[in-house]
Protein backbone atom coordinates (compact mmCIF):
# COMPACT_ATOMS: atom_id res chain seq x y z
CA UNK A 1 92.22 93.08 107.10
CA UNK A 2 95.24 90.48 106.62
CA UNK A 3 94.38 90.23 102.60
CA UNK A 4 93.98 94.00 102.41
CA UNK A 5 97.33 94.16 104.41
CA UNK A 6 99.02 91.63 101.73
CA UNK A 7 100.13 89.45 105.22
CA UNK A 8 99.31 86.27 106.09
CA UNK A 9 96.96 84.68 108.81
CA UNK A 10 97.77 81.25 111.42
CA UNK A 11 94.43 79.45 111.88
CA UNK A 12 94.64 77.43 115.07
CA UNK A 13 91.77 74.76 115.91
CA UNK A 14 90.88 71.01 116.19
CA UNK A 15 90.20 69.12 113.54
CA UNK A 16 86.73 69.64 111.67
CA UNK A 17 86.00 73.18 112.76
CA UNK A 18 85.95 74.41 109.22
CA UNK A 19 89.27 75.96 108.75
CA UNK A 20 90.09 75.07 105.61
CA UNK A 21 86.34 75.45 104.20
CA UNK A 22 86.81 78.99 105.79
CA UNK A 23 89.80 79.76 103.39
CA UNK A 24 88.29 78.41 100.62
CA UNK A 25 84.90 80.32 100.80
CA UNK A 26 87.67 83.37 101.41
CA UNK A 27 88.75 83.17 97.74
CA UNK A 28 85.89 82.78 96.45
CA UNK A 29 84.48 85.86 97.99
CA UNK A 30 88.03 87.94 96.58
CA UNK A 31 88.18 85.29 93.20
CA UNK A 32 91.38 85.35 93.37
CA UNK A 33 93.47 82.21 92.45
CA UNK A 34 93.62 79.94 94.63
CA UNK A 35 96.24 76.64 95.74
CA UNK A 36 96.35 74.19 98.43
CA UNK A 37 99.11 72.14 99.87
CA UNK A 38 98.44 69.70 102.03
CA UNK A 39 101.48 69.73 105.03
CA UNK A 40 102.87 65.87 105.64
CA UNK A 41 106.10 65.27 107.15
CA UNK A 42 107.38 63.74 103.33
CA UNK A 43 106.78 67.31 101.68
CA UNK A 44 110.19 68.81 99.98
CA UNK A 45 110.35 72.75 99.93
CA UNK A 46 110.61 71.54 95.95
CA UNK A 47 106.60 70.83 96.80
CA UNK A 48 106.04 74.27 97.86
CA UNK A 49 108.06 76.67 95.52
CA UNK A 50 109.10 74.56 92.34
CA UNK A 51 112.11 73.48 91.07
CA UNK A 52 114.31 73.17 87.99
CA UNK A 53 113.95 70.02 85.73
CA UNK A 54 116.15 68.36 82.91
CA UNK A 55 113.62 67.30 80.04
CA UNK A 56 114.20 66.31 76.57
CA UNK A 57 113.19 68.60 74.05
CA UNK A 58 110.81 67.03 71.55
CA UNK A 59 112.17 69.19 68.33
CA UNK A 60 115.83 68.73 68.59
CA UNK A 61 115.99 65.49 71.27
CA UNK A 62 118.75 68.16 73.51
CA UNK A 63 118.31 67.81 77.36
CA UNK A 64 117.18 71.13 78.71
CA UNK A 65 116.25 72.80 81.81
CA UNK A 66 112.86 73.38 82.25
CA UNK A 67 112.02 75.92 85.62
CA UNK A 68 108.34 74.14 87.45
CA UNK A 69 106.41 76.75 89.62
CA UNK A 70 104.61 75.38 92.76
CA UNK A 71 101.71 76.22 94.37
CA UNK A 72 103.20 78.69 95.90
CA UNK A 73 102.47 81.14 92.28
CA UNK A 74 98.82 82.31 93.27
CA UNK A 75 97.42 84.84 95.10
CA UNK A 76 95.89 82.80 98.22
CA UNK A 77 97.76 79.87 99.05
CA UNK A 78 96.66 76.96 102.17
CA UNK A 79 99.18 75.07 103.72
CA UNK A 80 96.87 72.37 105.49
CA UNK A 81 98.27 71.61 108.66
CA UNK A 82 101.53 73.39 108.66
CA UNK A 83 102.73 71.81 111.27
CA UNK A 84 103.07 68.55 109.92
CA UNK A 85 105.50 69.59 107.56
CA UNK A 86 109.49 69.32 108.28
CA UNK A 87 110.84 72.54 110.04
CA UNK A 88 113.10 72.55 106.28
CA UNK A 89 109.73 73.17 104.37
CA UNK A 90 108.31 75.28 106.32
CA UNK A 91 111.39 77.66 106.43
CA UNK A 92 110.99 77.75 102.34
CA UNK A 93 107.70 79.71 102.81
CA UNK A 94 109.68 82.25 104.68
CA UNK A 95 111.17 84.31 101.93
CA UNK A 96 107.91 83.89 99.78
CA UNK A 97 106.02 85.63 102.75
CA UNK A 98 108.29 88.21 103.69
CA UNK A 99 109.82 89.15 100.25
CA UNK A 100 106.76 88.01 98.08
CA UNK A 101 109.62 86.26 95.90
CA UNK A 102 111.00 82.86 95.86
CA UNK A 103 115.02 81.70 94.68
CA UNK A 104 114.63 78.57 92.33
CA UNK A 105 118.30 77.39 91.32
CA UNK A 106 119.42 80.55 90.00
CA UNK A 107 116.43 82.30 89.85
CA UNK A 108 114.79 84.77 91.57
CA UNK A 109 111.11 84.95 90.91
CA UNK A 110 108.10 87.73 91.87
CA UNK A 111 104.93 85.88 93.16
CA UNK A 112 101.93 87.37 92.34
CA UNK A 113 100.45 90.11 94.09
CA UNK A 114 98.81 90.36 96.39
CA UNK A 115 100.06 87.03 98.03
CA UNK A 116 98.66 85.62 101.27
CA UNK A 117 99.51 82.61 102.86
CA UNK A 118 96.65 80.83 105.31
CA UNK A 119 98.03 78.14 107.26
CA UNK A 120 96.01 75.75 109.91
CA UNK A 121 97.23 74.09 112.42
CA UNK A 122 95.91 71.26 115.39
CA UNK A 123 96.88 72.59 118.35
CA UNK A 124 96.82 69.24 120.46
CA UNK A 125 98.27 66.94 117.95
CA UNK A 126 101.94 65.82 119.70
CA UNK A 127 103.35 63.26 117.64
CA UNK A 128 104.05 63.85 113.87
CA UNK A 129 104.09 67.38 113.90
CA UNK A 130 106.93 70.32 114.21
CA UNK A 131 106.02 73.28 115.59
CA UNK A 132 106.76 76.45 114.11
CA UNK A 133 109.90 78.29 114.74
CA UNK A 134 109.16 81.75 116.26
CA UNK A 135 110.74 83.37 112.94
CA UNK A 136 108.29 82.37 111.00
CA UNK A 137 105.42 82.40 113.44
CA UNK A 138 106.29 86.29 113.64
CA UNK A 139 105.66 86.08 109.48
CA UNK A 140 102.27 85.92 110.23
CA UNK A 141 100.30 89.01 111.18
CA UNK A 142 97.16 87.71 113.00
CA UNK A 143 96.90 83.81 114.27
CA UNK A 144 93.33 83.36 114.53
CA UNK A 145 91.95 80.58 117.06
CA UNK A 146 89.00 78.83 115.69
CA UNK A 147 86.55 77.58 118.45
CA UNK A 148 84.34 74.91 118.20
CA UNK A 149 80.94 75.53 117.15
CA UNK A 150 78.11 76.04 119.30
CA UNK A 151 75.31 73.66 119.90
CA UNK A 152 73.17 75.29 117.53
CA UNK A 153 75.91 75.83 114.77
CA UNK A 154 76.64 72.17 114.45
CA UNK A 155 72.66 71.06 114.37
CA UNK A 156 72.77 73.97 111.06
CA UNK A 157 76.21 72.30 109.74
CA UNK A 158 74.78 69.11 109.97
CA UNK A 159 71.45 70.20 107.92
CA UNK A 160 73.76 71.79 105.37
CA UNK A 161 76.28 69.20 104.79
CA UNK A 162 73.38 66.50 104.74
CA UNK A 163 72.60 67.88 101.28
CA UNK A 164 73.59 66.98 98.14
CA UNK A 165 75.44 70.60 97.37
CA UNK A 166 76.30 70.81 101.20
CA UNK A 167 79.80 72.43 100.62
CA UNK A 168 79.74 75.85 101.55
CA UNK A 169 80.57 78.32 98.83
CA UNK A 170 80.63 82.42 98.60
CA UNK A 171 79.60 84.37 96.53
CA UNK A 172 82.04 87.44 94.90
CA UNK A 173 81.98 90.42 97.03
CA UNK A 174 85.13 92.18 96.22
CA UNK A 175 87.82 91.83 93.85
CA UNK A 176 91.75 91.58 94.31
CA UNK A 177 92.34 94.94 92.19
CA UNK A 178 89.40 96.52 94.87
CA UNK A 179 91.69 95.01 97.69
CA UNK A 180 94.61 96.49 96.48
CA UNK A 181 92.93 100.13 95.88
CA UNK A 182 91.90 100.24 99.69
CA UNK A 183 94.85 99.16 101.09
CA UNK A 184 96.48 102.44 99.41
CA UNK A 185 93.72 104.52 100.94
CA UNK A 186 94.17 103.11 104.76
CA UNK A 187 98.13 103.96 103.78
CA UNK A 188 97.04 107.38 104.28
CA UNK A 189 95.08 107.18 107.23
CA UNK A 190 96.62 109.64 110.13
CA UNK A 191 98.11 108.23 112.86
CA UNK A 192 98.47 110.91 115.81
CA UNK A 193 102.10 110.78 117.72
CA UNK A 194 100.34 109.43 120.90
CA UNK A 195 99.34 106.36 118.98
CA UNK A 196 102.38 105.70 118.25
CA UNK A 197 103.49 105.65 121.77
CA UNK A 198 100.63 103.80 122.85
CA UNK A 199 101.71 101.19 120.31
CA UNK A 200 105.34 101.53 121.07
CA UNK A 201 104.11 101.16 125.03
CA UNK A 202 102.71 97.93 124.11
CA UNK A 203 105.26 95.92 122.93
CA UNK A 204 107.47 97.50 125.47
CA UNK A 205 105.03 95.46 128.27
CA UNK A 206 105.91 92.38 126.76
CA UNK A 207 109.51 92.76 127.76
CA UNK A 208 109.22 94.92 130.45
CA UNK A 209 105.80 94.27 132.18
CA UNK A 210 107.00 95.10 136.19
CA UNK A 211 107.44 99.22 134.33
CA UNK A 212 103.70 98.99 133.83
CA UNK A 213 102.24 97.87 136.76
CA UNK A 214 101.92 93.72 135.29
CA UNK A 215 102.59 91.12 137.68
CA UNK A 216 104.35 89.14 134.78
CA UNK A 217 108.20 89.13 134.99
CA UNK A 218 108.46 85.54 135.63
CA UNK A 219 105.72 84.72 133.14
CA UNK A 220 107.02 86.11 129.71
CA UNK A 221 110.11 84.45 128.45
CA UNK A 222 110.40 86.17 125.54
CA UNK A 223 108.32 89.43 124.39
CA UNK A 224 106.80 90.72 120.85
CA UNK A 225 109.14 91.72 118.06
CA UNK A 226 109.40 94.84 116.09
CA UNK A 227 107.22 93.41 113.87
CA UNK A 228 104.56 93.35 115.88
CA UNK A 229 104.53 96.97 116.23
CA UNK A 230 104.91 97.22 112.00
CA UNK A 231 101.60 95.05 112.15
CA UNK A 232 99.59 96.55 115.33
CA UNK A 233 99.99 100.37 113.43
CA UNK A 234 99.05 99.14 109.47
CA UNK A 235 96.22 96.84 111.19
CA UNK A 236 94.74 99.66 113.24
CA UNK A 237 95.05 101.97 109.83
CA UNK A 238 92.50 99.36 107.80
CA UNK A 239 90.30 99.11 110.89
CA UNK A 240 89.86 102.82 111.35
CA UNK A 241 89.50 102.74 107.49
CA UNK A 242 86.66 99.89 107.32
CA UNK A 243 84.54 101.55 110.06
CA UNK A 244 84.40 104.84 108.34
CA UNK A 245 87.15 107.34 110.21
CA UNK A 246 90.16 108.79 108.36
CA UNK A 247 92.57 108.20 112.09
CA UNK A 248 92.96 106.00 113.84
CA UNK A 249 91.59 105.31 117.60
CA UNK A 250 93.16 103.36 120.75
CA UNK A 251 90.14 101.70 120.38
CA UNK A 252 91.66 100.47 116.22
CA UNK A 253 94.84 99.06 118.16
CA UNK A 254 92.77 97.76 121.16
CA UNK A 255 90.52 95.49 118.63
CA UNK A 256 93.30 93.89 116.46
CA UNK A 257 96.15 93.58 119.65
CA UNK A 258 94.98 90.15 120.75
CA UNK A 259 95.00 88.23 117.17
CA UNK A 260 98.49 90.32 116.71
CA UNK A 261 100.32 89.46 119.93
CA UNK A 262 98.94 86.18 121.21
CA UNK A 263 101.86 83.85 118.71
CA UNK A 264 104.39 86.48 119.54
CA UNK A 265 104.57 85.93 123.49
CA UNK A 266 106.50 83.09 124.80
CA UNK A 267 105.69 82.01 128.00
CA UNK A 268 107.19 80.12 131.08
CA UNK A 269 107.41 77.08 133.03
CA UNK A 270 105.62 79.07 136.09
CA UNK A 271 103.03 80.74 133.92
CA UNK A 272 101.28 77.09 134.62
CA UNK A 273 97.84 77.33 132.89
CA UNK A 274 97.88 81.11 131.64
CA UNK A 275 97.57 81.54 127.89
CA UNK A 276 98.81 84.28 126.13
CA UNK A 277 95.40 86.24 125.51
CA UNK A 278 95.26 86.24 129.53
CA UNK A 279 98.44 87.48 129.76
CA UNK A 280 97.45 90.30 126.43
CA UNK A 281 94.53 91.39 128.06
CA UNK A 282 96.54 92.12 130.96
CA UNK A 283 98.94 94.16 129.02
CA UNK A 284 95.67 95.94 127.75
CA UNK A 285 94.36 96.57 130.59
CA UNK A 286 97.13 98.14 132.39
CA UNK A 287 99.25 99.96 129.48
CA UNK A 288 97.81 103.75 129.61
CA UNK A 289 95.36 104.19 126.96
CA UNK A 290 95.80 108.18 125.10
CA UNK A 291 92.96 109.93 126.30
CA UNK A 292 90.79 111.87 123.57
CA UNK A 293 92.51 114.94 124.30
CA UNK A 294 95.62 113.39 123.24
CA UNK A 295 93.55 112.47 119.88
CA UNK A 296 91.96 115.52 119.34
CA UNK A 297 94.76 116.44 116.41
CA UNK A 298 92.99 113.42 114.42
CA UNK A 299 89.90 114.80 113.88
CA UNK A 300 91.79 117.71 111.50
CA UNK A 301 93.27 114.87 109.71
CA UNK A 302 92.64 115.50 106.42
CA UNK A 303 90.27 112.65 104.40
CA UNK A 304 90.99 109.39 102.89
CA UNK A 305 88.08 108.96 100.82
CA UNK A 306 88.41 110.06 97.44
């Protein structure tokens, strides 16, 4: 939903759990083109965007300047362990994903579209690493935590990777231009007013949790933005879309709320060993949920499909 969204997904795991063989079976599946940076505390946001050279021109022997794109110019980019990079890199990647541009010198250039940035990071790596300022983990419209694999995954990763061709690979299932195409059908999808409120009621929880009936005022430091309700509502349009309805459901918001919310919380001292899906599902289960009556306006909603 992220790449037909045109936003950009945190993957969060150990080392060797896949993540970046995950993004890379990802493009092939879309084929679209495809970089990877690998985040070190040495990278310059040069590394990431580009930057203006002097070279000599071989006709005329003149010094000119010549304007390098980085990786950044594609259509999926992976920054490998993010986190390693220095907090001045990764705020270069913040215009790119919230503008789709980047400023080079003088210039101001349009990255292609769509653009999606997929960054990993090891969550208990302490030394050598930065962690991400809240305005740019709010960039990112899901963060996605990537477990370990179970006791019969690994015995099947093992067989695979023991081959000679053992990398995984996908094959084409959709195309960019395809992506594009539904992400201007889910645009229309109907959204009922309740919805909205029930969205709106959501991220008011996270600042306000005692007004809802959650035992959490001393937990939350700091609640979800008002991008978080921008991605919970266009989110819960593509899911309603992918599973065949033309509105969306409680149930649409309910399923994408946890991989929205969970980077946007920031919790306490006293909050001791509670995560931040604990303290979601909490907000879930609590926040009134619009009962079909509410709803029943969306089933007039006129189609998406054309």
């Amino acid at each position: 939903t992220a790449m037909i969204a045109s936003e950009h997904v945190l993957l969060e795991g150990v080392p060797g759990v896949a993540k970046t063989q995950t993004v890379k079976a990802f493009s092939d599946a879309v084929k679209g083109d495809f970089q990877r940076v690998q985040g070190t505390p040495d990278k310059l946001p040069s590394d990431l965007l580009g930057a203006e050279i002097l070279q000599e021109n071989p006709t005329n022997g003149q010094k000119e300047i010549k304007l390098e794109k980085g990786p950044v110019f594609t259509n999926i980019l992976l920054v490998d362990e993010i986190n390693r990079m220095m907090p001045k890199t990764q705020a270069a990647l913040l215009e790119a994903m919230a503008e789709g541009r980047v400023t080079i010198g003088r210039n101001t250039l349009e990255l292609p579209k769509p653009f999606m940035v997929l960054a990993t990071q090891n969550p208990i790596e302490q030394e050598g690493v930065y962690r991400l300022p809240e305005a740019q983990q709010d960039r990112f419209m899901y963060k996605v935590l990537v477990p370990r694999p179970a006791m019969n995954e690994l015995k099947e990763i093992m067989d695979r990777f023991s081959k000679k061709d053992g990398q995984p690979h996908a094959n084409q299932i959709t195309s960019l231009d395809e992506m594009v195409e539904i992400r201007k059908v889910a645009e229309q999808v109907y959204v009922d007013e309740s919805i909205k409120d029930y969205i709106v009621n959501l991220i008011e929880a996270t600042h306000n949790p005692t007004k809802y009936g959650i035992d959490a005022k001393d937990v939350i430091e700091g609640g979800a933005s008002p991008r978080a309700a921008i991605f919970l509502l266009k989110a819960a349009k593509i899911n309603a879309l992918l599973n065949g309805r033309a509105y969306v459901g409680p149930q649409d918001v309910r399923e994408v709320a946890t991989r929205i919310l969970r980077h946007r919380l920031t919790l306490s001292y006293s909050a001791n060993n509670l995560t931040t899906d604990q303290v979601v599902e909490s907000i879930l289960s609590k926040v009134k949920v619009p009962s079909p009556k509410q709803n029943s306006a969306a089933a007039l909603a006129p189609s998406t499909k054309k």
